[in-house]
N, C-alpha and C. Protein backbone atom coordinates (compact mmCIF):
# COMPACT_ATOMS: atom_id res chain seq x y z
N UNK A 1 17.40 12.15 -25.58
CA UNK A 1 17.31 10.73 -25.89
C UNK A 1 17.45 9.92 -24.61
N UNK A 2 16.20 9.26 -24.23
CA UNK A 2 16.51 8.32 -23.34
C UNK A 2 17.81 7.00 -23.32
N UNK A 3 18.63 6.94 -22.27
CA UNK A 3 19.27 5.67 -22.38
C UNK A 3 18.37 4.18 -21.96
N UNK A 4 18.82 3.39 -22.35
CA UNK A 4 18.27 1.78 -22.51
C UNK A 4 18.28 1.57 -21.01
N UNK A 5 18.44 2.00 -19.97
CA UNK A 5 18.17 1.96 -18.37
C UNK A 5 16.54 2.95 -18.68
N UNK A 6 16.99 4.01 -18.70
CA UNK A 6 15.52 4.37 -18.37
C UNK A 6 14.34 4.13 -19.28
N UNK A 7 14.42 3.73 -20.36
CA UNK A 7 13.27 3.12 -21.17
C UNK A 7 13.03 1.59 -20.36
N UNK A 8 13.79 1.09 -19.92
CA UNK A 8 13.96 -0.57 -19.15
C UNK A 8 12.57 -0.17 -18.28
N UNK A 9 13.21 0.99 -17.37
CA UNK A 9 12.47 1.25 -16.13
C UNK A 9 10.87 1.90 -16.57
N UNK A 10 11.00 2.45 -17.36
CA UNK A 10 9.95 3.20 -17.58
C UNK A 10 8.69 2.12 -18.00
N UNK A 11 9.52 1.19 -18.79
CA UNK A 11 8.52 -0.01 -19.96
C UNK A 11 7.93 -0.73 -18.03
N UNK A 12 8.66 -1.09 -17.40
CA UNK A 12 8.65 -2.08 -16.07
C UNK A 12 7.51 -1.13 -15.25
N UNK A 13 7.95 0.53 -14.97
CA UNK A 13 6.83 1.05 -14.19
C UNK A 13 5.41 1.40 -14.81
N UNK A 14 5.44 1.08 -15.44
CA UNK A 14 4.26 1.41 -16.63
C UNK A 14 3.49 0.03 -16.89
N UNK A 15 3.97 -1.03 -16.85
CA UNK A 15 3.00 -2.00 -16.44
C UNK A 15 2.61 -2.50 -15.01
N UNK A 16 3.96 -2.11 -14.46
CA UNK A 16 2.94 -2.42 -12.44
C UNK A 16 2.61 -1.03 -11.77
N UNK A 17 2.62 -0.12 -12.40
CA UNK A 17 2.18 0.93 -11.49
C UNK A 17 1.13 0.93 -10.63
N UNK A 18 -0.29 0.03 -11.21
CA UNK A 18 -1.34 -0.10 -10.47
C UNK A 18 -0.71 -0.51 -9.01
N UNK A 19 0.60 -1.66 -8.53
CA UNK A 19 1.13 -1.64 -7.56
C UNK A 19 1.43 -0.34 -6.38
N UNK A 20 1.88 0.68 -7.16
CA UNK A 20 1.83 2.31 -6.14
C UNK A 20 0.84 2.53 -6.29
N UNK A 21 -0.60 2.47 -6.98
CA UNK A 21 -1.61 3.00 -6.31
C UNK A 21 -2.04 2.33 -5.48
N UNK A 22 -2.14 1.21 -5.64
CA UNK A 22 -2.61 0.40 -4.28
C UNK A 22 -2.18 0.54 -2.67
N UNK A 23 -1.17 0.84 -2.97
CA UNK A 23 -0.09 1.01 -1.83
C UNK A 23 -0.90 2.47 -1.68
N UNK A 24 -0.91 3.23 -2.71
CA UNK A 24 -0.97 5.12 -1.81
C UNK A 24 -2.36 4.87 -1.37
N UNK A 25 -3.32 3.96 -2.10
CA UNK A 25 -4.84 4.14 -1.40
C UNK A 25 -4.37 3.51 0.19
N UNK A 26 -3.85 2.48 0.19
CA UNK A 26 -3.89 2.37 1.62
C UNK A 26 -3.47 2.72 2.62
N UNK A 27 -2.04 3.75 1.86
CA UNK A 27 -1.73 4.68 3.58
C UNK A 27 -2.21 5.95 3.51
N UNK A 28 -2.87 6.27 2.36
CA UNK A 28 -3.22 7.82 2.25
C UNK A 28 -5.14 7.56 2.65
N UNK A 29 -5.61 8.83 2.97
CA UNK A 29 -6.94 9.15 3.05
C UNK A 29 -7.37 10.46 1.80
N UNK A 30 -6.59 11.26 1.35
CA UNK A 30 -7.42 11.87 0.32
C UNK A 30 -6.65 11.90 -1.13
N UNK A 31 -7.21 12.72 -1.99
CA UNK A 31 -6.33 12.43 -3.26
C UNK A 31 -4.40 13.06 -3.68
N UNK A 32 -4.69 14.21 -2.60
CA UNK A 32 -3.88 15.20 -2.36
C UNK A 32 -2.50 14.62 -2.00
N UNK A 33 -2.70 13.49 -0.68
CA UNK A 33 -1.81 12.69 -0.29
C UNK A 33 -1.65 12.08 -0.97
N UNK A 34 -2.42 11.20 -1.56
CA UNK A 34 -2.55 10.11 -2.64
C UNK A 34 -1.37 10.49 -3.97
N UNK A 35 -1.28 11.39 -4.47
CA UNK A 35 -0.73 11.68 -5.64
C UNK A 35 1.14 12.14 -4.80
N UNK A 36 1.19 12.89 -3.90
CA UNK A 36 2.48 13.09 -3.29
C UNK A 36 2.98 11.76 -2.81
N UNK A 37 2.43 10.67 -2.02
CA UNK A 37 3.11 9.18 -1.87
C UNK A 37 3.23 8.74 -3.14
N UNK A 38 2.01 9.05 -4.43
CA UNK A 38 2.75 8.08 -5.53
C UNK A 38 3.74 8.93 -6.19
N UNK A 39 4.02 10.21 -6.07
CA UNK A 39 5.17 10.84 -6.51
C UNK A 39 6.68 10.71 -5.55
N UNK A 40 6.41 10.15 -4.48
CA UNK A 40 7.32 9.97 -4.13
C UNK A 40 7.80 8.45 -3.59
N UNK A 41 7.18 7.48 -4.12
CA UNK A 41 7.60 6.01 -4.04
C UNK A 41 7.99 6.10 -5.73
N UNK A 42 7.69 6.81 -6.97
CA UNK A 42 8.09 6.83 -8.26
C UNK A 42 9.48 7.54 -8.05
N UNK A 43 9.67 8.38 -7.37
CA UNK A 43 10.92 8.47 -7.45
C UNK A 43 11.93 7.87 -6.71
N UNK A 44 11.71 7.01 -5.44
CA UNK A 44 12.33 6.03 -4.74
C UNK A 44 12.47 5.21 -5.79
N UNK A 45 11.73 4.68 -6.74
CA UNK A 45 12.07 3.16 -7.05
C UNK A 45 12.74 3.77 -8.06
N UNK A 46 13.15 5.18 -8.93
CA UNK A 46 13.87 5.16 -10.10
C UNK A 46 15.64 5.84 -9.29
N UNK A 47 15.22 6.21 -8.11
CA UNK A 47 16.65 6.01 -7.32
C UNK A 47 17.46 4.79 -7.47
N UNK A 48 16.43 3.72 -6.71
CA UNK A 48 17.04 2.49 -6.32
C UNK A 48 17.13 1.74 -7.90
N UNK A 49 16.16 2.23 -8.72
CA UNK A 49 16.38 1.13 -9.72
C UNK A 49 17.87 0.33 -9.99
N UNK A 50 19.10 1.26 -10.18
CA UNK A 50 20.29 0.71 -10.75
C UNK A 50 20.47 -0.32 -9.65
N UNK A 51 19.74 -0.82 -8.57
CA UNK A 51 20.19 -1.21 -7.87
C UNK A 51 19.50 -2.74 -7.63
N UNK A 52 18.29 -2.93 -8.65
CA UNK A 52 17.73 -3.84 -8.89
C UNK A 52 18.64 -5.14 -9.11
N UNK A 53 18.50 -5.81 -8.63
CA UNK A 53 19.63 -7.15 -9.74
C UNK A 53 18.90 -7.91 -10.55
N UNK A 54 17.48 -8.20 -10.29
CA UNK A 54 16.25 -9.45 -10.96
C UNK A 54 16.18 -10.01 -10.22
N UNK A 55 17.21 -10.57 -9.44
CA UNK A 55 16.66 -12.06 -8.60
C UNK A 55 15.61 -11.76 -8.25
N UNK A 56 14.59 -11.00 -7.76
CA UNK A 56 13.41 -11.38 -7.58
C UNK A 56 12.84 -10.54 -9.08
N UNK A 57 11.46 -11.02 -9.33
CA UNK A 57 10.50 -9.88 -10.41
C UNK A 57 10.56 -8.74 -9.67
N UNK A 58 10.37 -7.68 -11.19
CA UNK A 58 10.40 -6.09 -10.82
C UNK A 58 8.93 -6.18 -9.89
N UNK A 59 8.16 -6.54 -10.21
CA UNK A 59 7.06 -6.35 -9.49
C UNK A 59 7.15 -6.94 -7.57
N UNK A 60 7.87 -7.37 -7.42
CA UNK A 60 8.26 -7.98 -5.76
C UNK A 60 8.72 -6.92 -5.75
N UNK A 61 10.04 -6.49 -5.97
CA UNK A 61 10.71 -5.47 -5.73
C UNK A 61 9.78 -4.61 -5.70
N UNK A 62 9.24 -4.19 -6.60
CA UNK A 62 8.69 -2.74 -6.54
C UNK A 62 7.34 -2.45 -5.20
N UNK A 63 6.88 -4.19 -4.78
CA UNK A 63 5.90 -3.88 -3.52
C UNK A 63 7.03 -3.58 -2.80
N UNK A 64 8.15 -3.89 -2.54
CA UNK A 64 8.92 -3.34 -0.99
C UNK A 64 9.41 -2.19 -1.41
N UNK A 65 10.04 -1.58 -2.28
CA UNK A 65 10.29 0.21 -2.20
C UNK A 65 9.05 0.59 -1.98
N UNK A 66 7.93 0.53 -3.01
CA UNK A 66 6.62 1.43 -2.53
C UNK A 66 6.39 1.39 -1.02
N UNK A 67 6.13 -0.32 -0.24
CA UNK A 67 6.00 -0.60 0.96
C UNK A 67 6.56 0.07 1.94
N UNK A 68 8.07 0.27 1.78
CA UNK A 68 9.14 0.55 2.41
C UNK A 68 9.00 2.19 2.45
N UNK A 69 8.69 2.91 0.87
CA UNK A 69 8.43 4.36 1.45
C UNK A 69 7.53 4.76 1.70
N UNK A 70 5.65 4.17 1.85
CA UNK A 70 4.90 4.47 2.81
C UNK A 70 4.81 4.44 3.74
N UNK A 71 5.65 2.94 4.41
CA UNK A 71 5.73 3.28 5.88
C UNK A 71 6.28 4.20 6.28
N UNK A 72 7.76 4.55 5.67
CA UNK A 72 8.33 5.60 6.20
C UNK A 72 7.94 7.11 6.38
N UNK A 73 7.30 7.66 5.09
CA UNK A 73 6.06 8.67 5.22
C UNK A 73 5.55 8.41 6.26
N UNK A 74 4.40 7.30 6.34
CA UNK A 74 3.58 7.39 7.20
C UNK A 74 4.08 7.62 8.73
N UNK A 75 5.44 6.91 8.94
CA UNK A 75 5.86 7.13 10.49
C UNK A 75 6.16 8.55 10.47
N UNK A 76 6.58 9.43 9.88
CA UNK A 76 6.79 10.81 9.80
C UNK A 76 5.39 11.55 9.67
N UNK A 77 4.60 11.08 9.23
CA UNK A 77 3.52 11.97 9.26
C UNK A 77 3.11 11.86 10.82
N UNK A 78 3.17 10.61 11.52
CA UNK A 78 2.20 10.42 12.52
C UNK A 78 2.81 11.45 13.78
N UNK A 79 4.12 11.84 13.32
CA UNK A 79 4.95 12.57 14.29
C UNK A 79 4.08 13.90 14.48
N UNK A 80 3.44 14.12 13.13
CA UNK A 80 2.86 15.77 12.84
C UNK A 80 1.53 15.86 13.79
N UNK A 81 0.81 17.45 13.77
CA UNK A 81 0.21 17.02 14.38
C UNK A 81 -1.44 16.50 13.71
N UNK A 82 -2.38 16.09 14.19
CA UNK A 82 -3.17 15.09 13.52
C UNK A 82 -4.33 16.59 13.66
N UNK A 83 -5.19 16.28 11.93
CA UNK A 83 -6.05 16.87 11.74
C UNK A 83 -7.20 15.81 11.01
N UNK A 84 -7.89 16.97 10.86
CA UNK A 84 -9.23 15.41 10.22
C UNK A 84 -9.43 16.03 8.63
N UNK A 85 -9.02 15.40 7.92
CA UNK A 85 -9.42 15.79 6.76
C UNK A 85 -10.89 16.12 5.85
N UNK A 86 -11.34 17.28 5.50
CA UNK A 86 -12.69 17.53 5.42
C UNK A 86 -13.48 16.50 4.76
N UNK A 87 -12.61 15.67 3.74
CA UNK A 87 -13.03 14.72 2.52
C UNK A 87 -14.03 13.64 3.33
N UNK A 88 -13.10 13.57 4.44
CA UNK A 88 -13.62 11.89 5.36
C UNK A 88 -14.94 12.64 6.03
N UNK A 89 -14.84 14.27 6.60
CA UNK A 89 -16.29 14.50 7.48
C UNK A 89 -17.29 14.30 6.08
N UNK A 90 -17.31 14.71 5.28
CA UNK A 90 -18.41 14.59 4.11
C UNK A 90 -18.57 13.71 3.96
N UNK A 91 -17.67 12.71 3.77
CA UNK A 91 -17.72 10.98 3.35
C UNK A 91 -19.09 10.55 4.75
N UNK A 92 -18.70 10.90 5.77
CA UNK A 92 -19.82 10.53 7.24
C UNK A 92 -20.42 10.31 6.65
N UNK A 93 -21.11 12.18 6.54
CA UNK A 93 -22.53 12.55 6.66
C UNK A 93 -23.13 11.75 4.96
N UNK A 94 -22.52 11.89 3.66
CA UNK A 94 -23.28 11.36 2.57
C UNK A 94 -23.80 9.74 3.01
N UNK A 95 -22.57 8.80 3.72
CA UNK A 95 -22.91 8.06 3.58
C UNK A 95 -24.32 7.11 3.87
N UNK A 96 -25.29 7.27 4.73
CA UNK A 96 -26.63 6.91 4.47
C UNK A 96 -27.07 6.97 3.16
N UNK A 97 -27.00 7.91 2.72
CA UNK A 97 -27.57 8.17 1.52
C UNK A 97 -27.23 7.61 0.07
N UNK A 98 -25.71 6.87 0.11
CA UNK A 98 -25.00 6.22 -0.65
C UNK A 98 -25.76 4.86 -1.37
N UNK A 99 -25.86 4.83 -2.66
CA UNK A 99 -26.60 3.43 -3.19
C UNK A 99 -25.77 2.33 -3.07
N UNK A 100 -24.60 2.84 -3.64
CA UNK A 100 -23.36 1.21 -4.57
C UNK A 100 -22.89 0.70 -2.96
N UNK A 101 -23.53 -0.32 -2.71
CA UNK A 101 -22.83 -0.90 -1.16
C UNK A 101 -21.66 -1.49 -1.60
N UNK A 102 -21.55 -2.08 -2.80
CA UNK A 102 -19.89 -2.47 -2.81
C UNK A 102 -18.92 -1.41 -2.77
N UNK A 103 -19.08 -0.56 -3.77
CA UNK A 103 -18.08 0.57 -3.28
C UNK A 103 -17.82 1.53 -1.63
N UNK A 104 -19.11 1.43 -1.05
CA UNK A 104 -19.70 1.69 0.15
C UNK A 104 -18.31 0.66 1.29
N UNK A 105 -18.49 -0.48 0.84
CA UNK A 105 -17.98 -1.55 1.63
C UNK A 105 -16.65 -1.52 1.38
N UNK A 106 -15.86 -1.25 0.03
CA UNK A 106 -14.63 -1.34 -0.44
C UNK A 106 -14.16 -0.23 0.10
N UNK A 107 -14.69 1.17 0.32
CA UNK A 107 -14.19 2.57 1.40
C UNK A 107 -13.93 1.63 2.89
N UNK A 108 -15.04 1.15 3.31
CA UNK A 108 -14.91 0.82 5.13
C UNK A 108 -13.53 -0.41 4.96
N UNK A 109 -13.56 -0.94 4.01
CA UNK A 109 -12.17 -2.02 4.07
C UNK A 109 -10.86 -0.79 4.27
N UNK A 110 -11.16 -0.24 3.41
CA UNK A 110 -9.69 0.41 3.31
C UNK A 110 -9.76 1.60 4.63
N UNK A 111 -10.32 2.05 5.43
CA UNK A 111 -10.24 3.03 5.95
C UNK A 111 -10.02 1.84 7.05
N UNK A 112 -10.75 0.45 7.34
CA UNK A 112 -10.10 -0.30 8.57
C UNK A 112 -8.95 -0.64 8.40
N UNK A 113 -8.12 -0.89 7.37
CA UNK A 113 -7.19 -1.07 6.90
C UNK A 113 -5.89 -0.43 7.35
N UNK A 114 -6.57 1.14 6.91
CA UNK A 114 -5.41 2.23 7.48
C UNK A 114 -5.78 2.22 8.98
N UNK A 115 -6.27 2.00 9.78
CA UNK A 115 -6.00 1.77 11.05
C UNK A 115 -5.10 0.72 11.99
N UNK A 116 -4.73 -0.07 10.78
CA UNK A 116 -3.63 -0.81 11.68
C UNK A 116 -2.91 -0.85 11.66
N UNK A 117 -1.68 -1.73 11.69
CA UNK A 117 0.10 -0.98 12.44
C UNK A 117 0.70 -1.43 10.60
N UNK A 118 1.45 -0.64 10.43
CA UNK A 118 2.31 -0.91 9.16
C UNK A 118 2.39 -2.18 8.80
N UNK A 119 3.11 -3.34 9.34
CA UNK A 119 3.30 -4.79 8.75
C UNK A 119 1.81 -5.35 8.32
N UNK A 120 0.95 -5.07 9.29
CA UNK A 120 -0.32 -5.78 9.09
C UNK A 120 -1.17 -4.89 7.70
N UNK A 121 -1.09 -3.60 7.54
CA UNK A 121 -1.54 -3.03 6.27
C UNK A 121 -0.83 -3.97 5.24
N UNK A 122 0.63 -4.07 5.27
CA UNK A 122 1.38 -4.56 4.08
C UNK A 122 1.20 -5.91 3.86
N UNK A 123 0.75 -6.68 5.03
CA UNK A 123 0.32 -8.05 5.04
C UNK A 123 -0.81 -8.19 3.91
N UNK A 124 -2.01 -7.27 4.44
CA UNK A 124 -3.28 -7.57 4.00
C UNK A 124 -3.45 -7.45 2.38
N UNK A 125 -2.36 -5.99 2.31
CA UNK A 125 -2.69 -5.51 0.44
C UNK A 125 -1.64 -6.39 -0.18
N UNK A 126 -0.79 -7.36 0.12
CA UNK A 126 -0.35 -8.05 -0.46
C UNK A 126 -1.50 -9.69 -0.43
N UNK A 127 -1.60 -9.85 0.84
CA UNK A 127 -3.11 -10.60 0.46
C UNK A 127 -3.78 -10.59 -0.59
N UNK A 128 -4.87 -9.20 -0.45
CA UNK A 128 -5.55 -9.16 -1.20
C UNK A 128 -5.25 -9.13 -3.12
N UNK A 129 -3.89 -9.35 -3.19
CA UNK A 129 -3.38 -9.27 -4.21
C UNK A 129 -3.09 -10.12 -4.67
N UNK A 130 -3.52 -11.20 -3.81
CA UNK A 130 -3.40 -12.80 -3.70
C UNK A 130 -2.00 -13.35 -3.96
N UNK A 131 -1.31 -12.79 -3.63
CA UNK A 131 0.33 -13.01 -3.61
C UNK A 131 0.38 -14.30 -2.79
N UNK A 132 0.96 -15.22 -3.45
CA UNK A 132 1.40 -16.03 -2.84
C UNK A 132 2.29 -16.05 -1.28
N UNK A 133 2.34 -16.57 -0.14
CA UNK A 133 2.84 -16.76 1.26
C UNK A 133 4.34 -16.42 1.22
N UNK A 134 5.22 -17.07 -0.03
CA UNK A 134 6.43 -17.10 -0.26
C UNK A 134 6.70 -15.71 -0.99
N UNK A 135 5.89 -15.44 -1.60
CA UNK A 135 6.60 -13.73 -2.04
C UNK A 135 6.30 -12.75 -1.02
N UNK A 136 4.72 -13.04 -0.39
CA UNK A 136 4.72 -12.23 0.92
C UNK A 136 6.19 -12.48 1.79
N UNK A 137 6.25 -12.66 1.47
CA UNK A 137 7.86 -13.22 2.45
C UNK A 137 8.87 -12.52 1.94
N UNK A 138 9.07 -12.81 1.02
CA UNK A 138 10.13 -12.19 0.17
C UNK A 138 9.85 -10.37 0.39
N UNK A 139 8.81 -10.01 -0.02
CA UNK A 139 8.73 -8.69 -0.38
C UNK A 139 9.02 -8.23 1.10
N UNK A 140 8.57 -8.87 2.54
CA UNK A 140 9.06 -8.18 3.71
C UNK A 140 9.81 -8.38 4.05
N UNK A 141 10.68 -9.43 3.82
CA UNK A 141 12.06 -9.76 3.92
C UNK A 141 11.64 -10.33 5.64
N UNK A 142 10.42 -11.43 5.53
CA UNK A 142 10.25 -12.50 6.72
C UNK A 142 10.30 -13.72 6.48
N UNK A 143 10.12 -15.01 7.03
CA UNK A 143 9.94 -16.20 6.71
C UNK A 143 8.60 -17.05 6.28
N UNK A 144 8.91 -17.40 5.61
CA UNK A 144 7.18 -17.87 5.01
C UNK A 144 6.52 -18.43 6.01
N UNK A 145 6.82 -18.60 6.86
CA UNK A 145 5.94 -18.99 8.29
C UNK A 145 5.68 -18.10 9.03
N UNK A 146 6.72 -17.15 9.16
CA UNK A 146 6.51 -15.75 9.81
C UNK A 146 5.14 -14.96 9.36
N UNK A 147 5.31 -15.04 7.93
CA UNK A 147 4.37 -14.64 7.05
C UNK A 147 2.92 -15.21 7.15
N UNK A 148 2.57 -16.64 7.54
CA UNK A 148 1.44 -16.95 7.66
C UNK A 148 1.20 -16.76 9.07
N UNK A 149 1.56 -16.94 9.83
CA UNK A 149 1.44 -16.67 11.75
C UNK A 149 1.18 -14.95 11.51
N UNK A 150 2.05 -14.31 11.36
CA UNK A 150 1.13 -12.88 11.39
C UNK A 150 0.28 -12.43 10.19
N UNK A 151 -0.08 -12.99 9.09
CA UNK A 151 -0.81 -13.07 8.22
C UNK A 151 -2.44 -13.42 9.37
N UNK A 152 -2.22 -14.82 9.90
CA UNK A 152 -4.14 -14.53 10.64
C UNK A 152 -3.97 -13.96 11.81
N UNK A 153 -3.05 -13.57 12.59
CA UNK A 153 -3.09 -12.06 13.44
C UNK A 153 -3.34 -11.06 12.45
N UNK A 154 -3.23 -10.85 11.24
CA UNK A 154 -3.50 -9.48 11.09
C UNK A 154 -5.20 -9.80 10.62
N UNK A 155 -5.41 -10.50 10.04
CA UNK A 155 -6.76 -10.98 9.68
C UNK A 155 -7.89 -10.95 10.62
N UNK A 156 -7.15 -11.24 11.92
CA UNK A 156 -8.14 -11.38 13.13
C UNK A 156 -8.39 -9.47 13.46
N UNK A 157 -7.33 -9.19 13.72
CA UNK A 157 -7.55 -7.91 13.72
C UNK A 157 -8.21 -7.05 13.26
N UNK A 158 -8.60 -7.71 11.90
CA UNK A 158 -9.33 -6.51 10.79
C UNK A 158 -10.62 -7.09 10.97
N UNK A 159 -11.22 -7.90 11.45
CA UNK A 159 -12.33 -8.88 11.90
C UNK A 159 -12.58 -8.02 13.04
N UNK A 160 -11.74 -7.67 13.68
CA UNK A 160 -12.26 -6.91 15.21
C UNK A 160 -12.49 -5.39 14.19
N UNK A 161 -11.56 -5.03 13.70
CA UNK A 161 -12.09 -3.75 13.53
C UNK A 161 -13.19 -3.49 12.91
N UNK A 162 -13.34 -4.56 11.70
CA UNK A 162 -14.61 -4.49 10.57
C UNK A 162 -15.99 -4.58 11.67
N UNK A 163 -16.06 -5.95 12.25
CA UNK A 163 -17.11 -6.13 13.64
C UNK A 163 -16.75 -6.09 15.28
N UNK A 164 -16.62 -4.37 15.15
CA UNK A 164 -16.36 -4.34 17.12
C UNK A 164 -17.46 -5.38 17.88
């Protein structure tokens, strides 16, 4: 029998979960990774849960544990040593041949994406999530000005990467 904590948590991760996938598409490159970051930001946030208070929505909270344990993965992975995953050489070569340019275009976002430094990934997918300036703030624990000043540094950046 579940106790009234973990049905709480369960009812809460079960409507923002789309939040950890978003997060694992953008620090991960294949599905393999993909499913081990969301298995392991699901169990970060049911660690920390008792530790929730509300003041902010579960959903703020839950972008900074997910946030908080991809970066940290990710700085540990980058320690390892670097291989190329076969998924991305196939992805190359099909792509000429690819019809759906939006989906085409929604891969090159996210793969420029994962090329830039941690804050600026977490900047952008909270962007694109259209999160308001003040929860971007909140969820990195910066100042809402902080937040817009490196908000179009990171923007400019992905402008250089999208068009060298």
């Amino acid at each position: 029998m579940q106790s009234e904590q973990e049905q709480k948590f369960l009812a809460d991760f079960e409507q923002n979960q789309n939040i950890v996938h978003k997060v694992c598409r953008i620090y991960t490159t294949n599905q393999h990774a993909h499913n081990d970051l969301f298995q392991e930001i699901t169990i970060q946030l049911w660690k920390n849960y008792s530790k929730f208070r509300g003041e902010a929505k579960f959903s703020t909270w839950m972008y900074r544990v997910a946030l908080n344990t991809a970066i940290s993965l990710y700085r540990k992975s980058t320690r390892r040593i670097k291989t190329q995953d076969i998924e991305d050489f196939a992805y190359k070569i099909k792509g000429e041949d690819y019809d759906d340019t939006q989906e085409l275009q929604l891969k090159a976002l996210y793969t420029a994406i994962r090329k830039m430094g941690d804050i600026d990934k977490a900047l952008i997918f909270l962007y694109l999530e259209d999160k308001p300036y003040k929860e971007i703030a909140v969820t990195l624990g910066i100042s809402e000005v902080n937040a817009r000043v490196k908000m179009n540094r990171a923007k400019d950046k992905l402008k250089k990467i999208l068009n060298p």
